[in-house]
PDB file of N, CA and C in Angstrom:
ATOM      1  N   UNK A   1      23.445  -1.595 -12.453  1.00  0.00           N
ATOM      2  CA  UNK A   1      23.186  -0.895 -11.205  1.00  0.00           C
ATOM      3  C   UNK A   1      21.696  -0.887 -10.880  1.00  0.00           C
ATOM      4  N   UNK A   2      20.967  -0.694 -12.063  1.00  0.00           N
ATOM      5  CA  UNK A   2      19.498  -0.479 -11.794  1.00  0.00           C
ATOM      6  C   UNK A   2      18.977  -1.991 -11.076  1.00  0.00           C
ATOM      7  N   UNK A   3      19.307  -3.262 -11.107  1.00  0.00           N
ATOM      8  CA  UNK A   3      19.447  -4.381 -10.621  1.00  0.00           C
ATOM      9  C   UNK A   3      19.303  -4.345  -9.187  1.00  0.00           C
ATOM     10  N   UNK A   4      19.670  -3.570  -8.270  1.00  0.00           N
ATOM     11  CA  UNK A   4      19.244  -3.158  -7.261  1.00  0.00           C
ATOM     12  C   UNK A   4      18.306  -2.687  -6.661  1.00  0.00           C
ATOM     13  N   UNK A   5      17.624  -2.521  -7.555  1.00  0.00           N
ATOM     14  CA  UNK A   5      16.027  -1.905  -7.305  1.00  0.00           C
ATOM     15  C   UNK A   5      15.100  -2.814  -7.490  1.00  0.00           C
ATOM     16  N   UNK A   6      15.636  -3.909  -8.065  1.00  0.00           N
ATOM     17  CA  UNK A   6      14.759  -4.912  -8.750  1.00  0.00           C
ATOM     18  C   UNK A   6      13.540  -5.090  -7.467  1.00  0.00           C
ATOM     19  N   UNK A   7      13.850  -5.186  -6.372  1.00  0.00           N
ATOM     20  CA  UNK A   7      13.127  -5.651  -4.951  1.00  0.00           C
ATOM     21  C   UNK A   7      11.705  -4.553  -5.053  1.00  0.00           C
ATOM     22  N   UNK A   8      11.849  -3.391  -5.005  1.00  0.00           N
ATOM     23  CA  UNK A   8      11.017  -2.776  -5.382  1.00  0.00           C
ATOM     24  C   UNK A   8       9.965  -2.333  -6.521  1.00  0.00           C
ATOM     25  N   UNK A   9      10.132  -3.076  -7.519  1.00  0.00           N
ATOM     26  CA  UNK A   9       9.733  -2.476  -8.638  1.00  0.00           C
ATOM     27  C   UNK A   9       8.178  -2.914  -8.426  1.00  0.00           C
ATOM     28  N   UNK A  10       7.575  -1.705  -8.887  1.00  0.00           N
ATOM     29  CA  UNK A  10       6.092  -2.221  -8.867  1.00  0.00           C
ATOM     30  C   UNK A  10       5.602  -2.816  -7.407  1.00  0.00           C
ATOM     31  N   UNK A  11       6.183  -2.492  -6.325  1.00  0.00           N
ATOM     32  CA  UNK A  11       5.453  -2.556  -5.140  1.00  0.00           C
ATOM     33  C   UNK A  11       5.604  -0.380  -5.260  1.00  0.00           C
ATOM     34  N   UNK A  12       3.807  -0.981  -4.274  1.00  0.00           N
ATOM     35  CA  UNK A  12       3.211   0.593  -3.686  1.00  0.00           C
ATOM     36  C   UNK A  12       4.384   1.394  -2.293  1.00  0.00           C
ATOM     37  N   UNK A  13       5.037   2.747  -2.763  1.00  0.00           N
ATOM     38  CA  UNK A  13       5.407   3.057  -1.976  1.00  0.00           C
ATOM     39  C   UNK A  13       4.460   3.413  -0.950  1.00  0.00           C
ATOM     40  N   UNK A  14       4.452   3.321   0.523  1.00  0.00           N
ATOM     41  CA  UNK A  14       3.438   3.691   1.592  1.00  0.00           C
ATOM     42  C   UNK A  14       3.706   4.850   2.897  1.00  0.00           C
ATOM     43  N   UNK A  15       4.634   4.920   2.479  1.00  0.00           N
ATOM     44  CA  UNK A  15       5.327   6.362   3.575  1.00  0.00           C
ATOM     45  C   UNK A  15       6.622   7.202   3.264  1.00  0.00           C
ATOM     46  N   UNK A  16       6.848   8.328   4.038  1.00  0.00           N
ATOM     47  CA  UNK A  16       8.326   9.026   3.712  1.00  0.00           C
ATOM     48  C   UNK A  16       8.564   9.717   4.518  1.00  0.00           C
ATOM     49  N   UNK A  17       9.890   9.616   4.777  1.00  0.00           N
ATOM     50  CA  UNK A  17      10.138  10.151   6.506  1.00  0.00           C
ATOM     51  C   UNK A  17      11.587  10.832   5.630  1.00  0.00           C
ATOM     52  N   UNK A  18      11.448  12.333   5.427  1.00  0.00           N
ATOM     53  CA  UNK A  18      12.015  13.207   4.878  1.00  0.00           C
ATOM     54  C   UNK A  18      11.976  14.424   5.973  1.00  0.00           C
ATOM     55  N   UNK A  19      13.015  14.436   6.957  1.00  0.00           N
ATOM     56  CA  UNK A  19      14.246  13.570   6.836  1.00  0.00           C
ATOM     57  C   UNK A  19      14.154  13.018   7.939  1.00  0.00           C
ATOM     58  N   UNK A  20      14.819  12.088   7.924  1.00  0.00           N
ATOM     59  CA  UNK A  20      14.694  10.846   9.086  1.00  0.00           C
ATOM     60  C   UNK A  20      16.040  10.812   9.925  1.00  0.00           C
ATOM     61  N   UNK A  21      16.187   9.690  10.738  1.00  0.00           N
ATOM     62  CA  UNK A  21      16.376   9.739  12.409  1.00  0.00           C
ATOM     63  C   UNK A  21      18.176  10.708  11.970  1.00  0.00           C
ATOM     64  N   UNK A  22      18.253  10.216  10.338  1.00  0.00           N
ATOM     65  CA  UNK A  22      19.730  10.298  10.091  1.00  0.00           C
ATOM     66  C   UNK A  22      19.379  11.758   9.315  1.00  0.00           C
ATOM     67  N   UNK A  23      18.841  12.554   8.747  1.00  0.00           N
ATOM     68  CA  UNK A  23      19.219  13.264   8.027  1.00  0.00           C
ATOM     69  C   UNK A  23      19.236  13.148   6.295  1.00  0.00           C
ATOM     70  N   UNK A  24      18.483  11.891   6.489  1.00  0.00           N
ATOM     71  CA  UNK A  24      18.623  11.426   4.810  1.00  0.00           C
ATOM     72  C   UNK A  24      16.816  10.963   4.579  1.00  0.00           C
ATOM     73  N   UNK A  25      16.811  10.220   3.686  1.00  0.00           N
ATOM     74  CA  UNK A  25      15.483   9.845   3.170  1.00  0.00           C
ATOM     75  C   UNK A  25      14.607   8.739   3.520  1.00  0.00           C
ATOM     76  N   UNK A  26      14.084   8.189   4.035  1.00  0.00           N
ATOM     77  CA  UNK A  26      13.636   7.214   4.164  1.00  0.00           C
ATOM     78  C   UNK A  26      12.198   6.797   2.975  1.00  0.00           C
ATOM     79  N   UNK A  27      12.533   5.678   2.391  1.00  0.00           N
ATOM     80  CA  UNK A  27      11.391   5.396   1.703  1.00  0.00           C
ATOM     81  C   UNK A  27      10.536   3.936   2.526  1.00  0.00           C
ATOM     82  N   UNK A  28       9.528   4.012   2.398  1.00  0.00           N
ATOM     83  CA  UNK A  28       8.736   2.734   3.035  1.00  0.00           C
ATOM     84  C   UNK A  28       7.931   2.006   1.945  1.00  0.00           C
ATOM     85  N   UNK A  29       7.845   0.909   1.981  1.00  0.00           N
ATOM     86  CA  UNK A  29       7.061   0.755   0.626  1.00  0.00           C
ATOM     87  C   UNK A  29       6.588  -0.801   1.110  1.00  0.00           C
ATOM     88  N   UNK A  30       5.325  -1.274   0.369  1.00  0.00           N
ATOM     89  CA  UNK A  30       4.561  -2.077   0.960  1.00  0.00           C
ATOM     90  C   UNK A  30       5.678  -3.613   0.971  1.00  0.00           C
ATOM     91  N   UNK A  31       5.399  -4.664   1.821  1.00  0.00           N
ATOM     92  CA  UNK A  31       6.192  -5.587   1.805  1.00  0.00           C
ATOM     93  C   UNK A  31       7.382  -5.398   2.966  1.00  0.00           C
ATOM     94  N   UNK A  32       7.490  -4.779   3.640  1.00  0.00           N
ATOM     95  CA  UNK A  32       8.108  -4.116   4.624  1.00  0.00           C
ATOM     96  C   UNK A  32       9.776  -3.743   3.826  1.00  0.00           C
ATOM     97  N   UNK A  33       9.638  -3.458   2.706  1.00  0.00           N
ATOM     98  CA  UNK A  33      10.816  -2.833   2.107  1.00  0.00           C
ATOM     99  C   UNK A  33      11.082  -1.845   2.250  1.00  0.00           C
ATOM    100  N   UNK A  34      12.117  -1.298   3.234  1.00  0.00           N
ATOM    101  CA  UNK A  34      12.726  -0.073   3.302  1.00  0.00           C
ATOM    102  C   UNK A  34      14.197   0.725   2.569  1.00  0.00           C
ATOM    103  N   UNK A  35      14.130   1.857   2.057  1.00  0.00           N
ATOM    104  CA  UNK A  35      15.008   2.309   1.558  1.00  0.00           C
ATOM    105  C   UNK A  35      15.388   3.353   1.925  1.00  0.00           C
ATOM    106  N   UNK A  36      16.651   3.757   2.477  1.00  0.00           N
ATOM    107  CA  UNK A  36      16.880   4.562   2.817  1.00  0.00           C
ATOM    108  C   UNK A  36      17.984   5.365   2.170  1.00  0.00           C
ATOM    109  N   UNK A  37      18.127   6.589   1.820  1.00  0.00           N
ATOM    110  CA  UNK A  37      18.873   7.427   0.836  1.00  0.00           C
ATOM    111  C   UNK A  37      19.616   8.416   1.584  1.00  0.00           C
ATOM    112  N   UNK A  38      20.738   8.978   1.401  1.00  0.00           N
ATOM    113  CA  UNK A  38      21.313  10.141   2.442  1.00  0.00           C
ATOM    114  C   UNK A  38      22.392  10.473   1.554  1.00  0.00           C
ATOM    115  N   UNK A  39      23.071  11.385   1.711  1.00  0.00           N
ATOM    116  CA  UNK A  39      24.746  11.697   1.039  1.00  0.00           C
ATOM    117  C   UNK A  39      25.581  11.583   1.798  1.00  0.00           C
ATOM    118  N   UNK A  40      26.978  11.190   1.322  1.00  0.00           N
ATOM    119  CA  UNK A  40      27.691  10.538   2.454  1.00  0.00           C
ATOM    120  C   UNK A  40      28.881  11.245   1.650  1.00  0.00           C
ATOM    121  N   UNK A  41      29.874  12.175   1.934  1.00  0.00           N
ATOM    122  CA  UNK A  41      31.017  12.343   1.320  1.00  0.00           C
ATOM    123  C   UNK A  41      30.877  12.901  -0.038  1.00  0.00           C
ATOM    124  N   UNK A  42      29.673  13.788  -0.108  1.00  0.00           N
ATOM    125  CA  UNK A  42      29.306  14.193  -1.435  1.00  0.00           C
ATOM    126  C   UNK A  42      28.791  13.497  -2.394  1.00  0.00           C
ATOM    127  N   UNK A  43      28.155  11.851  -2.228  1.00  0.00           N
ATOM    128  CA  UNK A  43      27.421  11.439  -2.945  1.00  0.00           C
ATOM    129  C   UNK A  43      26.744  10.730  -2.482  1.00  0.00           C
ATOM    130  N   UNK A  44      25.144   9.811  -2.980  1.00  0.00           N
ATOM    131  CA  UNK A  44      24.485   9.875  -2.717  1.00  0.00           C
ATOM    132  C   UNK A  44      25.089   8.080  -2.678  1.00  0.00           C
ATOM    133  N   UNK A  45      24.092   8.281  -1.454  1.00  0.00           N
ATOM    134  CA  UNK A  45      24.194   6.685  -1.057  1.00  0.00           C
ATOM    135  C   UNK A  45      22.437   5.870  -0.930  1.00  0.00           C
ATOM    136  N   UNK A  46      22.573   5.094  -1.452  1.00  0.00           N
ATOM    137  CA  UNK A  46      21.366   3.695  -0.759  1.00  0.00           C
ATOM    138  C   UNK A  46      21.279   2.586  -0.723  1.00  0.00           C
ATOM    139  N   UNK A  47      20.568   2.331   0.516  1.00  0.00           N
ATOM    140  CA  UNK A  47      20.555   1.251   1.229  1.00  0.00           C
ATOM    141  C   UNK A  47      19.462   0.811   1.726  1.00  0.00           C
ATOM    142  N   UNK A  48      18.949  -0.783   1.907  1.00  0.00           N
ATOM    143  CA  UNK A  48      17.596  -1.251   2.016  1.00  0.00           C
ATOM    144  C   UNK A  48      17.737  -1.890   3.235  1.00  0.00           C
ATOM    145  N   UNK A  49      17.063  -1.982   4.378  1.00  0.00           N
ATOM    146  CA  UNK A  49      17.527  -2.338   5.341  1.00  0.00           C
ATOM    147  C   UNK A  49      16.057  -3.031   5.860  1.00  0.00           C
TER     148      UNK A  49
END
């Protein structure tokens, strides 16, 4: 699972939009990698968009 993160590892996160347009997390991080986190049905969901 952690394999999913691989995209990020060791890039600088650069912003955080807590809470964002949705109600959930937004992470920004250099490289224009975005992650975005929220709960959906009682658990936690993410997604890189």
């Amino acid at each position: 699972m952690m394999e999913k993160f691989d995209r990020i590892k060791m890039i600088e996160l650069v912003k955080v939009e807590d809470p964002d347009s949705e109600d959930g997390l937004t992470l920004v991080f250099q490289e224009n990698k975005i992650l975005k986190i929220k709960i959906v049905n009682g658990k936690l969901v993410s997604e890189f968009v």
